[in-house]
N, C-alpha and C. Protein backbone atom coordinates (compact mmCIF):
# COMPACT_ATOMS: atom_id res chain seq x y z
N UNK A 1 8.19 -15.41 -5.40
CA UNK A 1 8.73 -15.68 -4.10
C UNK A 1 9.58 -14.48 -3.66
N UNK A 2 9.70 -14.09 -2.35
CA UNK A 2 10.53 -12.81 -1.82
C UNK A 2 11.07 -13.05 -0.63
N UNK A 3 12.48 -13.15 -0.55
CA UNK A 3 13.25 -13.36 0.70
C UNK A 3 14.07 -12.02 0.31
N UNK A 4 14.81 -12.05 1.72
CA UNK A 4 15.53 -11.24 2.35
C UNK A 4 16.90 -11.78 1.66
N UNK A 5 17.80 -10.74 1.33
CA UNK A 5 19.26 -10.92 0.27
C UNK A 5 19.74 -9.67 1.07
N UNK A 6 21.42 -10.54 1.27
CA UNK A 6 22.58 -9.73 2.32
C UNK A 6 23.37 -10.08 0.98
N UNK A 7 23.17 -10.62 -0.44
CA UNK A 7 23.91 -10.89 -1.32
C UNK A 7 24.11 -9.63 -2.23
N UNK A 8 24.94 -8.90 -2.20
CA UNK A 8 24.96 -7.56 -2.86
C UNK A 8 25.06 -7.04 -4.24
N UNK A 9 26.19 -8.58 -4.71
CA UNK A 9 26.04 -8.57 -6.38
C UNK A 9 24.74 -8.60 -6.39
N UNK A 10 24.59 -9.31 -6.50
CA UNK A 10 22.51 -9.89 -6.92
C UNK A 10 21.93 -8.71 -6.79
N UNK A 11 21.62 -7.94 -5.65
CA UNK A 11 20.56 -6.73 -4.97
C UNK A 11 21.13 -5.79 -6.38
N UNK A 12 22.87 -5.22 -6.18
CA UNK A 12 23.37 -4.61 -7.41
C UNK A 12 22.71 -4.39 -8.62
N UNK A 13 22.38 -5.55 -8.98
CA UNK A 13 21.84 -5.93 -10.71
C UNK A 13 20.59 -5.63 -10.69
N UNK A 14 20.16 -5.17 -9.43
CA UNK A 14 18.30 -4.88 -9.79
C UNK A 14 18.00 -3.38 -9.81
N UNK A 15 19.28 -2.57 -8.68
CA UNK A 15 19.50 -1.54 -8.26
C UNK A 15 19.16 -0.57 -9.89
N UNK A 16 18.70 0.30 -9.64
CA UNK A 16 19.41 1.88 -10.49
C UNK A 16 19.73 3.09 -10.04
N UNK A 17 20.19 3.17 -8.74
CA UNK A 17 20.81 4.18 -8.14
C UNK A 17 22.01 3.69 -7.35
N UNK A 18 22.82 4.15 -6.69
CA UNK A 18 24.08 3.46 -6.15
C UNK A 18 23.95 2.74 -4.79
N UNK A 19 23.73 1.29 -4.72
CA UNK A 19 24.05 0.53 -3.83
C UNK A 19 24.34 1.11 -2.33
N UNK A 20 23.87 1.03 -1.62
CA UNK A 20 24.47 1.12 -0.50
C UNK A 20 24.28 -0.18 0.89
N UNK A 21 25.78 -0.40 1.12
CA UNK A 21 25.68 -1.37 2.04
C UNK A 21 25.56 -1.31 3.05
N UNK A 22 24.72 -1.83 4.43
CA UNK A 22 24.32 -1.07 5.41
C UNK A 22 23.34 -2.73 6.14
N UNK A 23 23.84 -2.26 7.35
CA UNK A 23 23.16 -3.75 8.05
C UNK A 23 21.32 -2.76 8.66
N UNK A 24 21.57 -2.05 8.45
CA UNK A 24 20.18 -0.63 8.44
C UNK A 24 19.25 -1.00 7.42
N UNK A 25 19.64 -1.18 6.51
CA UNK A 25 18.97 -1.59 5.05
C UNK A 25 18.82 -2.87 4.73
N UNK A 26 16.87 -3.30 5.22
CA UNK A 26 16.64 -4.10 4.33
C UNK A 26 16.28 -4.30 3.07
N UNK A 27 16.88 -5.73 1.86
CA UNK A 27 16.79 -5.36 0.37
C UNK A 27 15.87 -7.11 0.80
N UNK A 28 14.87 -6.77 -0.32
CA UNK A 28 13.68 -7.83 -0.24
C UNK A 28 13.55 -8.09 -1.82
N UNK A 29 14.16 -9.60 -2.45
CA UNK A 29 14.38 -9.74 -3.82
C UNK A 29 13.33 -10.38 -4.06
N UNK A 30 12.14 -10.11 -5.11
CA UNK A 30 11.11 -10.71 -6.09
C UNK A 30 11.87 -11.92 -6.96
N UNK A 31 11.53 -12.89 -6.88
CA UNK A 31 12.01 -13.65 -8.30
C UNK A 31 11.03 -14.74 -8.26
N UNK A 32 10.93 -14.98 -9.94
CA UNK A 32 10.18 -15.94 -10.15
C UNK A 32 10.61 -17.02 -10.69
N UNK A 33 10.28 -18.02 -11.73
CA UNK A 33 11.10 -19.46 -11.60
C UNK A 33 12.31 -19.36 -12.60
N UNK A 34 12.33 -18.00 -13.31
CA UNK A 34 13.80 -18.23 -14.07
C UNK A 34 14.80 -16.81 -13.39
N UNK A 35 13.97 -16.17 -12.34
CA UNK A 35 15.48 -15.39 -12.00
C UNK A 35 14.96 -14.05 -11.25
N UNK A 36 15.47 -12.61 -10.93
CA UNK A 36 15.18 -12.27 -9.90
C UNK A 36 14.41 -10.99 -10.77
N UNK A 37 13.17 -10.55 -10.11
CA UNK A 37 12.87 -9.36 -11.07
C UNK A 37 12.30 -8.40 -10.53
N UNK A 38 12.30 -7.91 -9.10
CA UNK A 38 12.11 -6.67 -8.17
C UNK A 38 12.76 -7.09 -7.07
N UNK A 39 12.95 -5.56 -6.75
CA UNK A 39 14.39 -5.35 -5.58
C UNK A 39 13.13 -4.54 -4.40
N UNK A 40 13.21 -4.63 -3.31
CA UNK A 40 11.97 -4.05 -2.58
C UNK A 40 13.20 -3.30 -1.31
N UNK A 41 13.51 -2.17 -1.20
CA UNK A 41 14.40 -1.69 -0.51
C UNK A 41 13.68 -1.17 0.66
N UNK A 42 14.09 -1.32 1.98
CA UNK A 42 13.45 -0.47 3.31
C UNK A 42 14.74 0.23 4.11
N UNK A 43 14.33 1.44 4.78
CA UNK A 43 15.31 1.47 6.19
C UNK A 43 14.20 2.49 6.96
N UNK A 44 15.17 3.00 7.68
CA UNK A 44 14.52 3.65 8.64
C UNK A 44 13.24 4.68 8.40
N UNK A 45 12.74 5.27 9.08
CA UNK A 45 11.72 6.41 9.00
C UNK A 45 10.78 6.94 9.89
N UNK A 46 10.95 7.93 10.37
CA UNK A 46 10.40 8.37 11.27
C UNK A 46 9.65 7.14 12.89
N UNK A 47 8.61 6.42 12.66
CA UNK A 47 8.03 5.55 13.74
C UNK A 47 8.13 4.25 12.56
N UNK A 48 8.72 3.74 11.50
CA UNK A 48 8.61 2.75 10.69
C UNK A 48 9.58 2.62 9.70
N UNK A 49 9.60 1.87 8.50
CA UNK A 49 10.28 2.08 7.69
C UNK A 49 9.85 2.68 6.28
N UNK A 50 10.70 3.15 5.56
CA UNK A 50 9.85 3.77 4.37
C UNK A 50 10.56 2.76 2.84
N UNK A 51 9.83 2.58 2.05
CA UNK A 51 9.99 1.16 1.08
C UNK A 51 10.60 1.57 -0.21
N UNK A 52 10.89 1.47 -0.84
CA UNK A 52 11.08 1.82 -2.41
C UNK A 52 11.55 0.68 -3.25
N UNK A 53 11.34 0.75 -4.42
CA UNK A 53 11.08 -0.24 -5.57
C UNK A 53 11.56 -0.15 -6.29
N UNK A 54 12.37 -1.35 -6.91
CA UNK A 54 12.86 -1.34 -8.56
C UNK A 54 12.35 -3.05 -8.57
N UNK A 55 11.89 -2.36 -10.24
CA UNK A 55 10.89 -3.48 -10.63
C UNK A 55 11.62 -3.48 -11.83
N UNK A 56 11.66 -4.89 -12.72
CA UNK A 56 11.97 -5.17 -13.76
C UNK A 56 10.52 -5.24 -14.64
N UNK A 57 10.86 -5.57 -16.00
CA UNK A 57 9.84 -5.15 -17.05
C UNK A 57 8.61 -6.64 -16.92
N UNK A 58 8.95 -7.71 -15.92
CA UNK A 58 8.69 -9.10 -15.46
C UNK A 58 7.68 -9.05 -14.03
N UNK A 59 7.87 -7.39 -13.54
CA UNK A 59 6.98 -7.33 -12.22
C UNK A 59 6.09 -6.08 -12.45
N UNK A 60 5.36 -6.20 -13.31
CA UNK A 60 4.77 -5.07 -13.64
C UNK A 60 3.12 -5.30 -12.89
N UNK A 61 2.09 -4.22 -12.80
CA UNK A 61 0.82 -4.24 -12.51
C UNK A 61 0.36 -5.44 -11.45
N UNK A 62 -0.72 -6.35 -11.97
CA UNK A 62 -0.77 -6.23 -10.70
C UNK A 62 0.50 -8.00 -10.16
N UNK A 63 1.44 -7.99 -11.03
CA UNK A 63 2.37 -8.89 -10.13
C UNK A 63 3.46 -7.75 -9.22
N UNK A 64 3.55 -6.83 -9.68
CA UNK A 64 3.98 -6.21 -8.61
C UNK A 64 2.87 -5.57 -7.50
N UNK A 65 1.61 -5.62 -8.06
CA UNK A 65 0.48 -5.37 -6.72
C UNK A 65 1.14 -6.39 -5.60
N UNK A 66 0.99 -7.61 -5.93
CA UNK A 66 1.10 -9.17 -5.09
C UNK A 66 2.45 -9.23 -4.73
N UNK A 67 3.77 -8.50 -4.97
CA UNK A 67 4.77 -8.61 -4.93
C UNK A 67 4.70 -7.08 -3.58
N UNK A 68 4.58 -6.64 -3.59
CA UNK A 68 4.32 -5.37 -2.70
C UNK A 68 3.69 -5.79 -1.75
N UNK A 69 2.61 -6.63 -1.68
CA UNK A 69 1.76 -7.32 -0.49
C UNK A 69 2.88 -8.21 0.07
N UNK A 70 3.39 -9.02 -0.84
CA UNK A 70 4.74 -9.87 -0.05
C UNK A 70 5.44 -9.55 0.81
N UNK A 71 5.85 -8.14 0.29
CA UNK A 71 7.35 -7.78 0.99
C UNK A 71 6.17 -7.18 2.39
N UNK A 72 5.39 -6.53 2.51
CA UNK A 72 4.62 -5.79 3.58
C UNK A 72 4.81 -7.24 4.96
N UNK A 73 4.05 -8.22 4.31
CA UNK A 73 3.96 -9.37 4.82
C UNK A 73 5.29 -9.69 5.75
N UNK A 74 5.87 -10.13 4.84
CA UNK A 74 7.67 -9.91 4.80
C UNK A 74 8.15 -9.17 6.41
N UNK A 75 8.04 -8.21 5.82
CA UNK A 75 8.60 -7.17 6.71
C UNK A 75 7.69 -7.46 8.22
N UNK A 76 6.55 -7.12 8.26
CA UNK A 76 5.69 -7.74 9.29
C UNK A 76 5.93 -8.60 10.24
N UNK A 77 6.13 -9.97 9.58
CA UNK A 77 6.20 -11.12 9.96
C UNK A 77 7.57 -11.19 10.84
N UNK A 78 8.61 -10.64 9.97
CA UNK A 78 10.35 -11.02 10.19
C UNK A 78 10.78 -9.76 11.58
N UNK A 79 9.73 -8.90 11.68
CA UNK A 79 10.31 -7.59 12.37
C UNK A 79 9.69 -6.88 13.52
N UNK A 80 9.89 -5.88 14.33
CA UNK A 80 8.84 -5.17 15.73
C UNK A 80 7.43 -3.77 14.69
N UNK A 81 8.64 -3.94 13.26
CA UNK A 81 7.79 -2.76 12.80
C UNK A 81 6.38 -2.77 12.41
N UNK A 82 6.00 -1.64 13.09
CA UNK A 82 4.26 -1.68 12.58
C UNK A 82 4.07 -1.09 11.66
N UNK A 83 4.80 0.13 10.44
CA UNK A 83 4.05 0.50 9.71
C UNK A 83 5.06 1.24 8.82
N UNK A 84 4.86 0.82 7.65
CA UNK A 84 5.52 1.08 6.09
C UNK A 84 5.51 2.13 5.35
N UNK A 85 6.35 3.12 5.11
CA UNK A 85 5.67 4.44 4.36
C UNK A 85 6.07 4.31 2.91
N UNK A 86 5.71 5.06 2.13
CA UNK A 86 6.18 5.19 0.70
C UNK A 86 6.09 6.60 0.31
N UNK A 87 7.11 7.24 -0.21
CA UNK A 87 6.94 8.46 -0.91
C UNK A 87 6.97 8.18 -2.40
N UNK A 88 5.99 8.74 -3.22
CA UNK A 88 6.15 8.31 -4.37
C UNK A 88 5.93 9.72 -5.27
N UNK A 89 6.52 10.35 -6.50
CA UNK A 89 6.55 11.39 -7.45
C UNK A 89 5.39 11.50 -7.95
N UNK A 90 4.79 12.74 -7.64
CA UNK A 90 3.44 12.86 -8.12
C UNK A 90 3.31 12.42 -9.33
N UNK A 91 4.65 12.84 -9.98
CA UNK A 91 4.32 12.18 -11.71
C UNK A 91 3.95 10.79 -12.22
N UNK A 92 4.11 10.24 -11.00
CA UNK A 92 4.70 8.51 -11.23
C UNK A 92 3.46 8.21 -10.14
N UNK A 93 2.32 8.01 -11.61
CA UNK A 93 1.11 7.57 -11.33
C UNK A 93 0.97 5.91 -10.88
N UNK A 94 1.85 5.08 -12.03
CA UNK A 94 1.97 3.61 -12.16
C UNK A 94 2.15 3.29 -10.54
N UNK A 95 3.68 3.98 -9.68
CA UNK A 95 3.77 3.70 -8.61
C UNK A 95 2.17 3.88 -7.53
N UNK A 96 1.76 5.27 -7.76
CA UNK A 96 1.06 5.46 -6.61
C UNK A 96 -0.59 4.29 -6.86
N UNK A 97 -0.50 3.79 -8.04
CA UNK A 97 -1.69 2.85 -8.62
C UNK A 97 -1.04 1.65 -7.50
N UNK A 98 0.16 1.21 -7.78
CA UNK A 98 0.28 0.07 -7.39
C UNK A 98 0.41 0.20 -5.83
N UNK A 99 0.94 1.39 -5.03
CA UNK A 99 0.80 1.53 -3.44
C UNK A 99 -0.61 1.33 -3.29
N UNK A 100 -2.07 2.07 -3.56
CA UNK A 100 -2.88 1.91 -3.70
C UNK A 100 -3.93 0.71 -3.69
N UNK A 101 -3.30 -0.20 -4.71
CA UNK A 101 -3.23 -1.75 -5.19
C UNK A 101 -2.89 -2.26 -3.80
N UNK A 102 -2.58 -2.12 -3.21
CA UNK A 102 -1.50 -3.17 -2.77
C UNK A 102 -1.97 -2.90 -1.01
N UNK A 103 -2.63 -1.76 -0.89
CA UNK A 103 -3.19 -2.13 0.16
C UNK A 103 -3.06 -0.80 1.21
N UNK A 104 -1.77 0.08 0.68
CA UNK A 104 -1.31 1.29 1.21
C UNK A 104 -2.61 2.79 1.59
N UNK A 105 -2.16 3.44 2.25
CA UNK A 105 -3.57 4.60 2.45
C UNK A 105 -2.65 5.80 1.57
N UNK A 106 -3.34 6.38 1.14
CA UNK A 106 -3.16 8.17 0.87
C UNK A 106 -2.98 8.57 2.02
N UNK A 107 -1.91 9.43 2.70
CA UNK A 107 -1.80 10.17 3.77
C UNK A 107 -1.68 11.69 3.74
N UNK A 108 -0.53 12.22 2.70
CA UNK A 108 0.03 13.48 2.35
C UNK A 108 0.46 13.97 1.31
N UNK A 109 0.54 14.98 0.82
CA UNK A 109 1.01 15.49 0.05
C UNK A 109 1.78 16.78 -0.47
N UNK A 110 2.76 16.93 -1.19
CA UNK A 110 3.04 18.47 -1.54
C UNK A 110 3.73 18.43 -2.70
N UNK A 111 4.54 19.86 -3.01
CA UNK A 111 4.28 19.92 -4.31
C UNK A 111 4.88 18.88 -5.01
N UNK A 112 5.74 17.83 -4.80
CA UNK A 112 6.60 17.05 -5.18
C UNK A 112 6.11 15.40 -5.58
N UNK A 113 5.89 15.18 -4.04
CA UNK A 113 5.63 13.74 -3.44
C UNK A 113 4.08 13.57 -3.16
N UNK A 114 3.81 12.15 -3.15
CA UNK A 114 2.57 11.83 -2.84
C UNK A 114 3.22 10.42 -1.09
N UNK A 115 2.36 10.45 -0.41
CA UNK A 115 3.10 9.77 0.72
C UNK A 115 1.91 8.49 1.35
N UNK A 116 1.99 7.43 1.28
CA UNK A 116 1.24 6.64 1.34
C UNK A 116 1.69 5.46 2.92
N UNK A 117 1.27 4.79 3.25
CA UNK A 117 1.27 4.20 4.70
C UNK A 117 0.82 2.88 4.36
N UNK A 118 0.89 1.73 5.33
CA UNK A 118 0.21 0.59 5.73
C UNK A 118 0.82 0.06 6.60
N UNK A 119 -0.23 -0.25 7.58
CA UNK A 119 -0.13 -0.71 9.01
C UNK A 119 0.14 -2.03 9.22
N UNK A 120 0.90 -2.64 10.08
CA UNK A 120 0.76 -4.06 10.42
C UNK A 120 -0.85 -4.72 10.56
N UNK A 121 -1.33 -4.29 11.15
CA UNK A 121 -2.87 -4.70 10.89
C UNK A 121 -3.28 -5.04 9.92
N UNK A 122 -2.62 -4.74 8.69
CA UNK A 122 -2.62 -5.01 7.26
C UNK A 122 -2.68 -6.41 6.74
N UNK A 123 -1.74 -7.19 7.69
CA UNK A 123 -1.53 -8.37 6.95
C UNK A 123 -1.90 -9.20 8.76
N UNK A 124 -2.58 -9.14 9.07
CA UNK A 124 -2.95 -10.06 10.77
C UNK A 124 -4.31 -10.23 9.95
């Protein structure tokens, strides 16, 4: 299940970089029937928002495929925005498997980042 959390301890405990509080920033919590186990972070970006992920060792493959379709959904449903970006570390194959998975396009690249998209059309 994935709702929307303005609860910051909670978002905190999923976090691994430093929190930031911000009515700009939506945090989209994964949990399943014993407790919370991906944090799905958005804010601004260029014509959309751009997404990033912390997943616990409980949202792996493809429940975080289906957990990534959620939050898209999510976001969709609750908002004017049409379209989701992701930058993900070329090194960090697992991520760009699961953008991939989950429904996202290949758009760009350089030496760093790999940059992936999905449209509201996605989930209509």
């Amino acid at each position: 299940m994935i709702e929307r959390s303005f609860d910051y301890r909670r978002i905190n405990r999923l976090v691994v970089w430093p929190l930031i509080i911000s009515s700009r920033i939506i945090y989209l919590i994964e949990s399943n029937g014993s407790g919370d186990i991906g944090l799905w972070t958005f804010h601004n970006y260029e014509d959309g928002l751009m997404i990033h992920a912390d997943m616990t060792l409980d949202c792996r493959g493809q429940r975080a495929v289906e957990s990534a379709k959620n939050s898209f959904k999510w976001i969709f449903d609750n908002s004017e925005i049409k379209k989701i970006y992701a930058r993900i570390s070329v090194e960090n194959r697992a991520a760009s498997f699961i953008a991939i998975s989950s429904g996202m396009k290949f758009f760009y690249c350089d030496k760093h980042f790999r940059f992936y998209e999905v449209n509201h059309e996605f989930c209509s």
